[in-house]
Protein backbone atom coordinates (compact mmCIF):
# COMPACT_ATOMS: atom_id res chain seq x y z
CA UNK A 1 70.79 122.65 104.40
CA UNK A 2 68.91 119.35 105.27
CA UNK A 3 71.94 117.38 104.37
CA UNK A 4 74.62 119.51 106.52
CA UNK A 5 71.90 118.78 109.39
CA UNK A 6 72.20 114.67 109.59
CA UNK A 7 75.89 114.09 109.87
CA UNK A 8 74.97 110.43 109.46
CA UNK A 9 73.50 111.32 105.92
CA UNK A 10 77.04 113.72 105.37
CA UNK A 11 79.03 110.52 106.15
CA UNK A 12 77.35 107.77 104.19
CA UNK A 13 76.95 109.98 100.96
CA UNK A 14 81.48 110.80 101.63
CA UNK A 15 81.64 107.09 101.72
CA UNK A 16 80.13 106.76 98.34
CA UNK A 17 82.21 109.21 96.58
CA UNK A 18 85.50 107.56 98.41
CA UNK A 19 84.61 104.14 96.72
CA UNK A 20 83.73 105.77 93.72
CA UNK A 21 87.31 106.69 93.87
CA UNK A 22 88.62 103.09 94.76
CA UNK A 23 86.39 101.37 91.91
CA UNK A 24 87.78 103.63 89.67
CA UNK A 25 90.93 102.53 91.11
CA UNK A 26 90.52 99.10 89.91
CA UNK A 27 90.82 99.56 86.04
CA UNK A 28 93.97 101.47 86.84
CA UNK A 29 95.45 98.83 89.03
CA UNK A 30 94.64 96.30 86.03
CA UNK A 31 96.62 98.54 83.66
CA UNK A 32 99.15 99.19 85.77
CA UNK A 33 99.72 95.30 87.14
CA UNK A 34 101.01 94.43 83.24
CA UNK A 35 104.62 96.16 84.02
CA UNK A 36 104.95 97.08 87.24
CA UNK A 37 104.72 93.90 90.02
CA UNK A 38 102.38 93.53 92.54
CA UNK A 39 103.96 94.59 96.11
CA UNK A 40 105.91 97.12 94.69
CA UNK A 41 102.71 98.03 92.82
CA UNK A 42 101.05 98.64 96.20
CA UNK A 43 103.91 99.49 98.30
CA UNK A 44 104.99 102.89 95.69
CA UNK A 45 101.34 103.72 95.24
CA UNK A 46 100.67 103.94 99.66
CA UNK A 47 103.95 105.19 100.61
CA UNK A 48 103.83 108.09 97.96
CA UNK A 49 100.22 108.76 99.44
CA UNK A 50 102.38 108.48 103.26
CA UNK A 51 105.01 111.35 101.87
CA UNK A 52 102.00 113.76 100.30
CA UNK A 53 99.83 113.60 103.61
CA UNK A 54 103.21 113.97 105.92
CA UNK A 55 104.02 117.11 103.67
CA UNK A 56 100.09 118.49 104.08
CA UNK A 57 100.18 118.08 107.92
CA UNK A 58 103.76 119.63 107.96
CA UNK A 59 102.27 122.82 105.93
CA UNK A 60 99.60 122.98 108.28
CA UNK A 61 101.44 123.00 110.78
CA UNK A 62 98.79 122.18 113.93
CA UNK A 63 100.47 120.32 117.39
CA UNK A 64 97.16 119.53 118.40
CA UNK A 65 97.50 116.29 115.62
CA UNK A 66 99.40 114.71 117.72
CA UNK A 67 98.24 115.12 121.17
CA UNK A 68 97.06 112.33 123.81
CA UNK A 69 99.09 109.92 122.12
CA UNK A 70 99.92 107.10 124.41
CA UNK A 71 101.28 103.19 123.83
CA UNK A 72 98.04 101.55 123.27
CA UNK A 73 96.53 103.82 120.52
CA UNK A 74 99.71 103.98 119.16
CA UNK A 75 99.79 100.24 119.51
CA UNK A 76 96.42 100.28 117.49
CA UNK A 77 97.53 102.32 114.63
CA UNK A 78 100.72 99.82 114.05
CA UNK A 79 98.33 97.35 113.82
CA UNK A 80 96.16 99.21 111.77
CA UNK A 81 98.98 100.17 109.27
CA UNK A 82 100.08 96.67 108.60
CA UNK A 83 96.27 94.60 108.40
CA UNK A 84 94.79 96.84 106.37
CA UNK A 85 98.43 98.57 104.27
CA UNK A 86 100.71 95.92 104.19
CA UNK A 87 98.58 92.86 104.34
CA UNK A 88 94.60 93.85 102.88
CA UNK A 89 95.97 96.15 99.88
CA UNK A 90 98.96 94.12 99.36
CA UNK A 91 97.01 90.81 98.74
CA UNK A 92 94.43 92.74 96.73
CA UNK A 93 97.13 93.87 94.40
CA UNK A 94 98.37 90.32 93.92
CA UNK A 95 95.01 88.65 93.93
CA UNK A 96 94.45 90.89 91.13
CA UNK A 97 97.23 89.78 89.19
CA UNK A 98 96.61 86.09 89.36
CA UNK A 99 92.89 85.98 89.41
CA UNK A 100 89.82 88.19 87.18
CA UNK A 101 88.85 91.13 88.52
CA UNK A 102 85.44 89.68 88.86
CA UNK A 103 86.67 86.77 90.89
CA UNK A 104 88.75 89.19 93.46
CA UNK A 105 85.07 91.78 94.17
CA UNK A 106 83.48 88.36 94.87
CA UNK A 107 85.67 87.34 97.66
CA UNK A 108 85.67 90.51 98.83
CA UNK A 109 82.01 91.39 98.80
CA UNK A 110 81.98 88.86 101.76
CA UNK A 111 83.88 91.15 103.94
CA UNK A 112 80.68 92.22 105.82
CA UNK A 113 79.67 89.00 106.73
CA UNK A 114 82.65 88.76 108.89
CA UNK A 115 82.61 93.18 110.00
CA UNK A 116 78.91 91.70 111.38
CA UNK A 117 80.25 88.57 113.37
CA UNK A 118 83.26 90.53 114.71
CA UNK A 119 81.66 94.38 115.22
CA UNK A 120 78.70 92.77 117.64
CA UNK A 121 81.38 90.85 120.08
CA UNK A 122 84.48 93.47 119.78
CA UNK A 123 83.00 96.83 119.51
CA UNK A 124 79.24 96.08 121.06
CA UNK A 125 78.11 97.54 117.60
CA UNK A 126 74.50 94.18 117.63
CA UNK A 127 73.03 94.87 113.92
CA UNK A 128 69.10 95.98 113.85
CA UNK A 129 67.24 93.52 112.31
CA UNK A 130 67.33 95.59 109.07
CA UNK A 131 70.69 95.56 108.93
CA UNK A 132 70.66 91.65 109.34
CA UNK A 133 68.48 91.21 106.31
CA UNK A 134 70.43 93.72 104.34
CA UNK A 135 73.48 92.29 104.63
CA UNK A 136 71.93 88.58 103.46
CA UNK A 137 70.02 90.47 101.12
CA UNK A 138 73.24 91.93 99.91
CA UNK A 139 75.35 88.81 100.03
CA UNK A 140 72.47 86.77 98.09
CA UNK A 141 73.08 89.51 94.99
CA UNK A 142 76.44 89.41 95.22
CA UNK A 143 76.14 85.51 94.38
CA UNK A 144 73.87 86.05 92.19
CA UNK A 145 75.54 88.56 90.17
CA UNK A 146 78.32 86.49 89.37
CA UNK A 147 76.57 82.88 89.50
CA UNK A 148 77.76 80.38 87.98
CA UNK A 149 81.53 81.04 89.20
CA UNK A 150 83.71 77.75 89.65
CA UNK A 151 87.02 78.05 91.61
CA UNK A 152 88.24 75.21 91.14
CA UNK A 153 89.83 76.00 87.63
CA UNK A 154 90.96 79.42 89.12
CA UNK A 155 94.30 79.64 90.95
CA UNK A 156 94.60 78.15 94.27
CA UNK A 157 97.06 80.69 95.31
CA UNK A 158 95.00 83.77 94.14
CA UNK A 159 92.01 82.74 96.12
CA UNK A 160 94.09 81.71 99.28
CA UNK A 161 95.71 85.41 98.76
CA UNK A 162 92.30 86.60 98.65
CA UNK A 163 90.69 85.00 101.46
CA UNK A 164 93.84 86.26 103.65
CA UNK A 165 92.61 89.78 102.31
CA UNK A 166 89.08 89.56 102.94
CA UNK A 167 89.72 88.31 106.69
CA UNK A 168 92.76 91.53 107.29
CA UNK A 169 89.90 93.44 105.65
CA UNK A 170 87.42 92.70 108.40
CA UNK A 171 89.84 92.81 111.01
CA UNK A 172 90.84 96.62 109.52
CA UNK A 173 87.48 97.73 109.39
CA UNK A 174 87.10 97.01 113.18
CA UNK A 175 90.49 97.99 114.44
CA UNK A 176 89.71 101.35 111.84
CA UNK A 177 86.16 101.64 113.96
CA UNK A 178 87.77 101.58 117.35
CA UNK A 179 90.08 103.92 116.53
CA UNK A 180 88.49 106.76 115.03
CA UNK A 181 84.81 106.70 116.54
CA UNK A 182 86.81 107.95 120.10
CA UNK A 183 87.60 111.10 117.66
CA UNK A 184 90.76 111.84 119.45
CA UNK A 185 92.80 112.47 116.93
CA UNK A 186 92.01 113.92 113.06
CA UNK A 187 91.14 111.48 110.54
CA UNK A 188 94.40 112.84 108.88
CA UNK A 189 96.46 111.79 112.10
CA UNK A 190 94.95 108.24 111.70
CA UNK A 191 95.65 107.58 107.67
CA UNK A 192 99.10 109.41 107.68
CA UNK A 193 100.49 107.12 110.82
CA UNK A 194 98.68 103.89 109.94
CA UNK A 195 99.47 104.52 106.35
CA UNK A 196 103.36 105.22 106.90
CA UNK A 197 103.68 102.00 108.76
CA UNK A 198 101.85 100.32 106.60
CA UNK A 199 103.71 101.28 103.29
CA UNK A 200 106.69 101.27 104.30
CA UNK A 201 106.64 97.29 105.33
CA UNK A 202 104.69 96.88 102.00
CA UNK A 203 107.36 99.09 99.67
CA UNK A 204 109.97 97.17 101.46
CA UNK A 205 108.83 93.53 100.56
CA UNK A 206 107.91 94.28 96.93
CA UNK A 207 111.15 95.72 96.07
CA UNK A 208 113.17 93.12 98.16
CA UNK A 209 111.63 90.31 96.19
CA UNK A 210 109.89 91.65 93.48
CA UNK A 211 112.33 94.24 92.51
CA UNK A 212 111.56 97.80 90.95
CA UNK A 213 111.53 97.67 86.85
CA UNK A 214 111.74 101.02 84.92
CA UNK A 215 108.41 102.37 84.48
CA UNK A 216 107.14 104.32 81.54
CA UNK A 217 105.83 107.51 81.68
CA UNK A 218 102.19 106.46 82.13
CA UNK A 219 103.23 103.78 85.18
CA UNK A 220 104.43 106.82 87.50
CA UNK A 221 101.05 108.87 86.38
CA UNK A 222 98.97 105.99 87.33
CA UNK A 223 101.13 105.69 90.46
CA UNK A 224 100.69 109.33 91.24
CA UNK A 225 96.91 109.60 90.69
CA UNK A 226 96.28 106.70 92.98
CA UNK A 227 98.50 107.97 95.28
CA UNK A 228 97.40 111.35 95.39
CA UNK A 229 93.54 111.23 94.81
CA UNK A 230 92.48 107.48 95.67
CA UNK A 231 94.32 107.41 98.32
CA UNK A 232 95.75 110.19 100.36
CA UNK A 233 92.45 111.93 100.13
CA UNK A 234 90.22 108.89 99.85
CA UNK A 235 91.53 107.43 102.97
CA UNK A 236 91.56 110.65 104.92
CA UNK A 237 87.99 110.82 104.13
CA UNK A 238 87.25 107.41 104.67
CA UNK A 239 88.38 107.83 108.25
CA UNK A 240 86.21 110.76 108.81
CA UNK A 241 83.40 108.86 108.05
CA UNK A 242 84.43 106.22 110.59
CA UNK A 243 84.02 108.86 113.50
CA UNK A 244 80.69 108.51 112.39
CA UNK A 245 78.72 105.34 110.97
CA UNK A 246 79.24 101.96 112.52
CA UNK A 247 81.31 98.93 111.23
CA UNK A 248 79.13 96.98 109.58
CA UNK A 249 77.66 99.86 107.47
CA UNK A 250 81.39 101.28 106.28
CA UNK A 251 81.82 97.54 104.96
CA UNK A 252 78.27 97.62 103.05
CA UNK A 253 79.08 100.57 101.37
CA UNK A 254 82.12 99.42 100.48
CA UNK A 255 80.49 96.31 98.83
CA UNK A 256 78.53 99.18 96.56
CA UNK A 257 82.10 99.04 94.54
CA UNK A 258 80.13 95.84 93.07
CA UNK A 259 77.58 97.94 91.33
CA UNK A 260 79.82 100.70 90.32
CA UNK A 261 82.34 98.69 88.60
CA UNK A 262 80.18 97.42 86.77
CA UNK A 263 78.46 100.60 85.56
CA UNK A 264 81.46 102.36 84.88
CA UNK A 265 82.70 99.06 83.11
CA UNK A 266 79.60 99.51 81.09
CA UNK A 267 80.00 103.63 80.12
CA UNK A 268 83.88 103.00 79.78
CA UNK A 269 84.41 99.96 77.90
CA UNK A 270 81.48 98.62 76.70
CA UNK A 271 80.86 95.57 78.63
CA UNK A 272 76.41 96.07 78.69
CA UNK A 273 75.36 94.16 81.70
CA UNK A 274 73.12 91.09 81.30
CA UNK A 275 69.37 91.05 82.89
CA UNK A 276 71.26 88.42 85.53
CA UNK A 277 73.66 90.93 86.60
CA UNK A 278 70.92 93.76 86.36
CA UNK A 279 68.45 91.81 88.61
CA UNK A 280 71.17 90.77 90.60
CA UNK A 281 72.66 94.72 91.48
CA UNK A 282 68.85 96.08 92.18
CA UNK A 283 68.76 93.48 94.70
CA UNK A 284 72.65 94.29 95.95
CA UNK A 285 71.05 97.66 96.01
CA UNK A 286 68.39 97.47 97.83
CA UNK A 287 70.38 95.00 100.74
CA UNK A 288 72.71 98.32 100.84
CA UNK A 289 69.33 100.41 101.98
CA UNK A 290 68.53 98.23 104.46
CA UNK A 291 71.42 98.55 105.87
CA UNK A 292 71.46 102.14 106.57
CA UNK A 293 67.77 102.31 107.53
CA UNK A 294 67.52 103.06 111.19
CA UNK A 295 64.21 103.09 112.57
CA UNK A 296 63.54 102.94 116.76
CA UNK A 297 61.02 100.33 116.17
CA UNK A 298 63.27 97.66 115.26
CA UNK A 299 64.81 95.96 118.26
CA UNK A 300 68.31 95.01 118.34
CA UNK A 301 69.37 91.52 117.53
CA UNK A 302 70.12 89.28 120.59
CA UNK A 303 72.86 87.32 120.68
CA UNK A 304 71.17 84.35 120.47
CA UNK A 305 68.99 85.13 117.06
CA UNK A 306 72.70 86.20 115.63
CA UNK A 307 74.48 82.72 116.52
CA UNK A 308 71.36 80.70 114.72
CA UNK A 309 71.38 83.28 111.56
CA UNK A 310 74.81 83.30 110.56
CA UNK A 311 75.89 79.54 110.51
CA UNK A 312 73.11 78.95 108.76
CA UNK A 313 74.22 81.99 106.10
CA UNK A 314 77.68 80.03 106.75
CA UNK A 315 75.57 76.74 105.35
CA UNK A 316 74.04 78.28 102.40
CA UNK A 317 77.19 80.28 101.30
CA UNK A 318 79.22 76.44 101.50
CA UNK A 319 76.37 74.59 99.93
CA UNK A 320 76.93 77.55 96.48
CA UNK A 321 80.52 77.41 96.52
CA UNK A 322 80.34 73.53 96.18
């Protein structure tokens, strides 16, 4: 009863369970990625997800979906559909096929470094002071988890792939912001348009110059399952919880993926987690606390204090990667 009272509390605890959904996500993608190519990878698995919602808000059957529709939201939702369909998930999927899994969460653990520089200026969403130290507290773990890392014997097209996806990423997690916290439309409107547009540009390129093999019985199960579960519902819900908690906090619980891949990686398939990487998600955790703490006391960081903190995060992030 306590819970159904704090819709902020609903809405962080949906986010979990949706990237409980997309870390589980990941192993499939990795199975998957060894017959079936990247982009068409991505493209089948969004616009399937496109067709299922489209045939769950044609059941339903309510005109209000649609409603107050006018050129610049729908402007927004193109935009939408092809940062964060067409460009974040399709450079995830290839990322993921030149570079470790490992490698691709790193890069894009760093998303909300960039949700916090953009969400302040763009959406006059200024981080508490809490939510300043989580998010450094959170980046310093992520570092840590996965120190030493060099990328210089990784592949220079995989990490330019992924730095293109970390940057759409931010960008979507803004534009996805703007749009939904208005609540005009239903969280289903949002996904089903953005997604259509979206897949359909990504399904497009991967078959044009990727091609579509024959896939085995298991490929179109994986294929289904994502698209069904991880991400016509996912997404849906995702977007619900966007009405609801701010930019930079979506984008810190979607850095939790960190810590659950690597728990499930330890129940699934063995891989037992060092005392590095077990120090190193306690203190991911508790940067993802921080972050959701909101307490009256703490003022607001001024722009100011926000231009001297982060290039000097910027600094220390440049002086590891060296």
């Amino acid at each position: 009863m306590t819970i159904r009272k704090n819709p902020h509390l609903v809405s962080i605890l949906e986010a979990l369970f949706v990237t409980f959904l997309w870390s589980t996500s990941w192993v499939l993608i990795k199975i998957g990625l060894k017959n079936i190519p990247a982009l068409t990878f991505a493209g089948l698995r969004y616009f399937i997800a496109f067709l299922l919602l489209l045939a769950f808000m044609k059941i339903k059957g309510n005109p209000r979906l649609f409603i107050r529709f006018n050129r610049n939201v729908l402007t927004n939702l193109i935009l939408l559909g092809i940062l964060y369909y067409a460009v974040t998930q399709g450079t995830q999927f290839v990322g993921l096929f030149y570079l470790p899994a490992v490698h691709v969460s790193l890069f894009l653990n760093f998303t909300p470094l960039f949700v916090l520089l953009l969400s302040s200026s763009t959406l006059s969403e200024k981080p508490t002071f809490l939510q300043v130290v989580g998010i450094i507290t959170f980046l310093i773990g992520v570092l840590i988890y996965f120190f030493p890392l060099n990328f210089l014997n990784s592949s220079m097209i995989g990490n330019i792939v992924v730095f293109i996806s970390v940057i759409t990423n931010a960008l979507s997690s803004i534009l996805g912001r703007k749009v939904n916290r208005s609540r005009e439309f239903e969280p289903i409107v949002v996904t089903t348009v953005s997604m259509g547009i979206g897949s359909t540009l990504l399904l497009v390129s991967g078959i044009s110059f990727q091609g579509l093999p024959a896939l085995s019985i298991t490929d179109w199960l994986i294929i289904f399952w994502l698209a069904a579960v991880n991400t016509a519902f996912a997404f849906t819900l995702w977007n619900k919880t966007l009405q609801v908690l701010q930019a930079a906090e979506s984008s810190i619980i979607n850095g939790t993926m960190l810590i659950q891949i690597a728990i499930l990686a330890w129940i699934f398939l063995g891989e037992a987690l060092t005392l590095q990487e077990i120090i190193a998600i306690i203190i991911v955790s508790i940067g993802v606390v921080l972050v959701q703490i909101r307490l009256n006391n703490f003022k607001r960081v001024n722009n100011s204090t926000s231009r001297k903190i982060i290039p000097l995060l910027f600094k220390g992030i440049n002086r590891e990667n060296r």
